[in-house]
N, C-alpha and C. Protein backbone atom coordinates (compact mmCIF):
# COMPACT_ATOMS: atom_id res chain seq x y z
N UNK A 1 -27.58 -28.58 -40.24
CA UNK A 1 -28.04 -27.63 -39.24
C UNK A 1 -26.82 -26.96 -38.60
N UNK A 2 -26.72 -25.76 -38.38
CA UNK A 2 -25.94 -24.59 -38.22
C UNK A 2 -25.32 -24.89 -36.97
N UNK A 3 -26.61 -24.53 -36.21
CA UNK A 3 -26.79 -24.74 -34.48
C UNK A 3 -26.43 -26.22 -33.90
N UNK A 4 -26.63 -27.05 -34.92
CA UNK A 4 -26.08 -28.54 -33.90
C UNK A 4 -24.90 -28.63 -34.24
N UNK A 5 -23.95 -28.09 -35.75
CA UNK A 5 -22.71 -28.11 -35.98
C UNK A 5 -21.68 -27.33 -34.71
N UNK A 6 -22.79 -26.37 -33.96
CA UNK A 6 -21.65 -25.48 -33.46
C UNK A 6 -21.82 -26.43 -31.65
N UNK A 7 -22.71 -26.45 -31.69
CA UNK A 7 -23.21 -27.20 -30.51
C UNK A 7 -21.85 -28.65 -30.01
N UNK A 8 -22.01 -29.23 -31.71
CA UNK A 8 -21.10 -30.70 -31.71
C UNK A 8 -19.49 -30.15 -31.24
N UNK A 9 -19.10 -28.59 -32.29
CA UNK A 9 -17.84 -28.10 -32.35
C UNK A 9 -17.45 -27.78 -30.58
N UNK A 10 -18.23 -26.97 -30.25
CA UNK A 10 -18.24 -26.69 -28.45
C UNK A 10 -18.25 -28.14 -27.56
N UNK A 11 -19.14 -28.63 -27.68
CA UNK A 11 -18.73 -30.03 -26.91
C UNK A 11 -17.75 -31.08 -27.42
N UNK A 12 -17.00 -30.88 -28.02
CA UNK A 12 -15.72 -31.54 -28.82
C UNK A 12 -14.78 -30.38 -27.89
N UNK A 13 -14.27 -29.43 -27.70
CA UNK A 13 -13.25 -28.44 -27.53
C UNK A 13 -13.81 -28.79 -25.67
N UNK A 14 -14.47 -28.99 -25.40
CA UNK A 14 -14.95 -29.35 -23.82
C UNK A 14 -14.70 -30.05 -23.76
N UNK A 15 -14.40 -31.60 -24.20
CA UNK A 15 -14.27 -32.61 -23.73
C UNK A 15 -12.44 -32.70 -24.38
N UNK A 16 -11.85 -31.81 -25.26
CA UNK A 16 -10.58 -32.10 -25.48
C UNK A 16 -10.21 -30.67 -23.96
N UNK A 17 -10.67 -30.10 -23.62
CA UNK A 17 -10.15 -29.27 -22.46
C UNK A 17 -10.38 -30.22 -21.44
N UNK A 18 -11.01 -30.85 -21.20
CA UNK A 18 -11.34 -31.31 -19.70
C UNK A 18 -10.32 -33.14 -20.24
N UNK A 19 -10.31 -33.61 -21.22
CA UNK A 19 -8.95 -34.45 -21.11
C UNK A 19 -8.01 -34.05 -21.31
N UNK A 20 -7.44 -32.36 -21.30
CA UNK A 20 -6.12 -32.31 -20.93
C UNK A 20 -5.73 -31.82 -19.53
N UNK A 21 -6.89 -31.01 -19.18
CA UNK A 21 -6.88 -31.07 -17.73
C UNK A 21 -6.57 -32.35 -17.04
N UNK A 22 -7.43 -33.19 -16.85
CA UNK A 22 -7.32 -34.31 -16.51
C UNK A 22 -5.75 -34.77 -16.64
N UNK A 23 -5.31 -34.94 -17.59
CA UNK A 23 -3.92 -35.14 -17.89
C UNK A 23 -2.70 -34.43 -17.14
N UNK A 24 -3.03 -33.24 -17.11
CA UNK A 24 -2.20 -32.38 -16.43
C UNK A 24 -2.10 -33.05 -14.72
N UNK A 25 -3.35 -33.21 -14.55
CA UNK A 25 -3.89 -33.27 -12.73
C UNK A 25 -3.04 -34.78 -12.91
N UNK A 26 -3.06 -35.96 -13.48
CA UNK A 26 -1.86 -36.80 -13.34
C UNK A 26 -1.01 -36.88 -13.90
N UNK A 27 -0.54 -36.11 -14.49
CA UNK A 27 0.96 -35.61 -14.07
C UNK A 27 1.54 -34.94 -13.63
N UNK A 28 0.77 -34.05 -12.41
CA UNK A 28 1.27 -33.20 -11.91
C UNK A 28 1.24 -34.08 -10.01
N UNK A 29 0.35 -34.99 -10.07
CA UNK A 29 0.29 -35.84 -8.86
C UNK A 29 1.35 -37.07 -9.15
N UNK A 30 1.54 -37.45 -10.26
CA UNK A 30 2.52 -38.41 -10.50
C UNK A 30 4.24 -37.75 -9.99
N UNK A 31 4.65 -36.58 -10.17
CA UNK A 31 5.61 -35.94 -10.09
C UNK A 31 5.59 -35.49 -8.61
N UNK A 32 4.55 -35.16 -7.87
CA UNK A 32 4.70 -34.50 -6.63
C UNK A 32 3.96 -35.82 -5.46
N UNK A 33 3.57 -37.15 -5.98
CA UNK A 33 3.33 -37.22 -4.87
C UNK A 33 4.00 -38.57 -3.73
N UNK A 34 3.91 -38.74 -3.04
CA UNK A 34 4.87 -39.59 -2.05
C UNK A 34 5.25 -40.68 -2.05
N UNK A 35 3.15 -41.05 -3.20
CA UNK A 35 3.22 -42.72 -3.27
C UNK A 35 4.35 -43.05 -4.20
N UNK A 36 4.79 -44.40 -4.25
CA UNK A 36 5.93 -45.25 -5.22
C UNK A 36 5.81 -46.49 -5.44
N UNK A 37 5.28 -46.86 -6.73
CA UNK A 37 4.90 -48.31 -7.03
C UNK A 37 6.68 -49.21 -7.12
N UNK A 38 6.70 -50.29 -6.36
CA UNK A 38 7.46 -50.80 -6.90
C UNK A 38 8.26 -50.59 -8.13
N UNK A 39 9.76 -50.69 -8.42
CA UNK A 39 9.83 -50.32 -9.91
C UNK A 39 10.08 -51.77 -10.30
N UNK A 40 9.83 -51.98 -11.79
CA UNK A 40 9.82 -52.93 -12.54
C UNK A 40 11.16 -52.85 -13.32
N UNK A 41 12.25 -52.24 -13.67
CA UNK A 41 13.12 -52.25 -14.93
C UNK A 41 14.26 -52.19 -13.40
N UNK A 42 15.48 -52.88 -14.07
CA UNK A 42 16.39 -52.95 -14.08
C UNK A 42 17.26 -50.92 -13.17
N UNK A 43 17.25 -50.88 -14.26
CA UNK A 43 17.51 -49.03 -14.19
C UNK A 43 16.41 -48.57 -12.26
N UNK A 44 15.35 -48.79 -12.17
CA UNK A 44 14.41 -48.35 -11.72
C UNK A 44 14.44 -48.86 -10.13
N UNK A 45 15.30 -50.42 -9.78
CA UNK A 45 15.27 -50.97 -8.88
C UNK A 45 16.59 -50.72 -8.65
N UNK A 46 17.62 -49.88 -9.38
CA UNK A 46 18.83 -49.78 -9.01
C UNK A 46 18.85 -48.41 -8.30
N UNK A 47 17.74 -47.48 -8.81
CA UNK A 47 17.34 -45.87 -8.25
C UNK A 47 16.38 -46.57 -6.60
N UNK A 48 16.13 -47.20 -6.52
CA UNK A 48 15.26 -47.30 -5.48
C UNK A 48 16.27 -47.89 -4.23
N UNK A 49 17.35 -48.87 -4.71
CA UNK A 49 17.98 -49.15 -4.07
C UNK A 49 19.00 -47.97 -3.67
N UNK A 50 19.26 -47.33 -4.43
CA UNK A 50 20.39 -45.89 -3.87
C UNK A 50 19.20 -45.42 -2.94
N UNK A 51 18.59 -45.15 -3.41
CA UNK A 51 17.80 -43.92 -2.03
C UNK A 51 17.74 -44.50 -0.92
N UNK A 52 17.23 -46.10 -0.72
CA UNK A 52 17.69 -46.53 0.72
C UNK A 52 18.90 -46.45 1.37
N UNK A 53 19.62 -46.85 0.56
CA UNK A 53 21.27 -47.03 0.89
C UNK A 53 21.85 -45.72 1.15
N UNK A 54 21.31 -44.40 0.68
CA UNK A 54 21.28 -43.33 1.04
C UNK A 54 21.01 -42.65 2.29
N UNK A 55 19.73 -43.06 2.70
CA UNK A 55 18.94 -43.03 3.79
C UNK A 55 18.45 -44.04 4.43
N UNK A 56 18.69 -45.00 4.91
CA UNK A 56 18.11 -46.25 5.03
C UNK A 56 17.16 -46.10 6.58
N UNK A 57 17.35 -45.07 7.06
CA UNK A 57 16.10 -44.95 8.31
C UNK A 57 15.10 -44.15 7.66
N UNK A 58 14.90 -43.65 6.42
CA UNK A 58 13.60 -43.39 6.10
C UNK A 58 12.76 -44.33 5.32
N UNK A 59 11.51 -43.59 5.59
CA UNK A 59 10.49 -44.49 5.26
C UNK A 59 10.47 -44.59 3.76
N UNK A 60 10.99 -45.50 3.23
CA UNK A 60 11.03 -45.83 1.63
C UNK A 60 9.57 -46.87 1.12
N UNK A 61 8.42 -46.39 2.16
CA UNK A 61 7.30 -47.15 1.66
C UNK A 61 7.91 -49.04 1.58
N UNK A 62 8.43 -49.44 2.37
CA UNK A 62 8.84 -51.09 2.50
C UNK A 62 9.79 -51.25 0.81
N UNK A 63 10.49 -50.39 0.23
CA UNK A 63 11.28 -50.49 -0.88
C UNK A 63 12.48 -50.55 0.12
N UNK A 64 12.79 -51.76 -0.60
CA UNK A 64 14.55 -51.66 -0.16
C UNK A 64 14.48 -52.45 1.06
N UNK A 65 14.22 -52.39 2.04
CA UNK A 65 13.90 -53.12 3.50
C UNK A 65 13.74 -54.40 3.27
């Protein structure tokens, strides 16, 4: 059937648009936003520690303190 092939093709291209949207929206909140999970690596707790030691009266979310 013609009509359910194109039907399947359109809701396939909708659901690959709306998971790259999606994708975009976290990584575009991952990059801009304030929160900061603990870092885990080596490399990651040595960047967290400069920015306190940098600034150590700002609020580093309880990192470093």
């Amino acid at each position: 059937n013609s009509e359910g092939a194109s039907l399947s093709r359109n809701i396939s291209q909708q659901l690959d648009d709306l998971y790259q949207s999606l994708e975009d929206t976290i990584n575009l909140l991952r990059y801009t936003s304030d929160y900061q999970r603990p870092a885990t690596t080596v490399n990651g707790k040595v960047d967290q520690a400069k920015r306190w030691l940098s600034q150590p009266d700002l609020d580093q979310f309880g990192f470093g303190m």
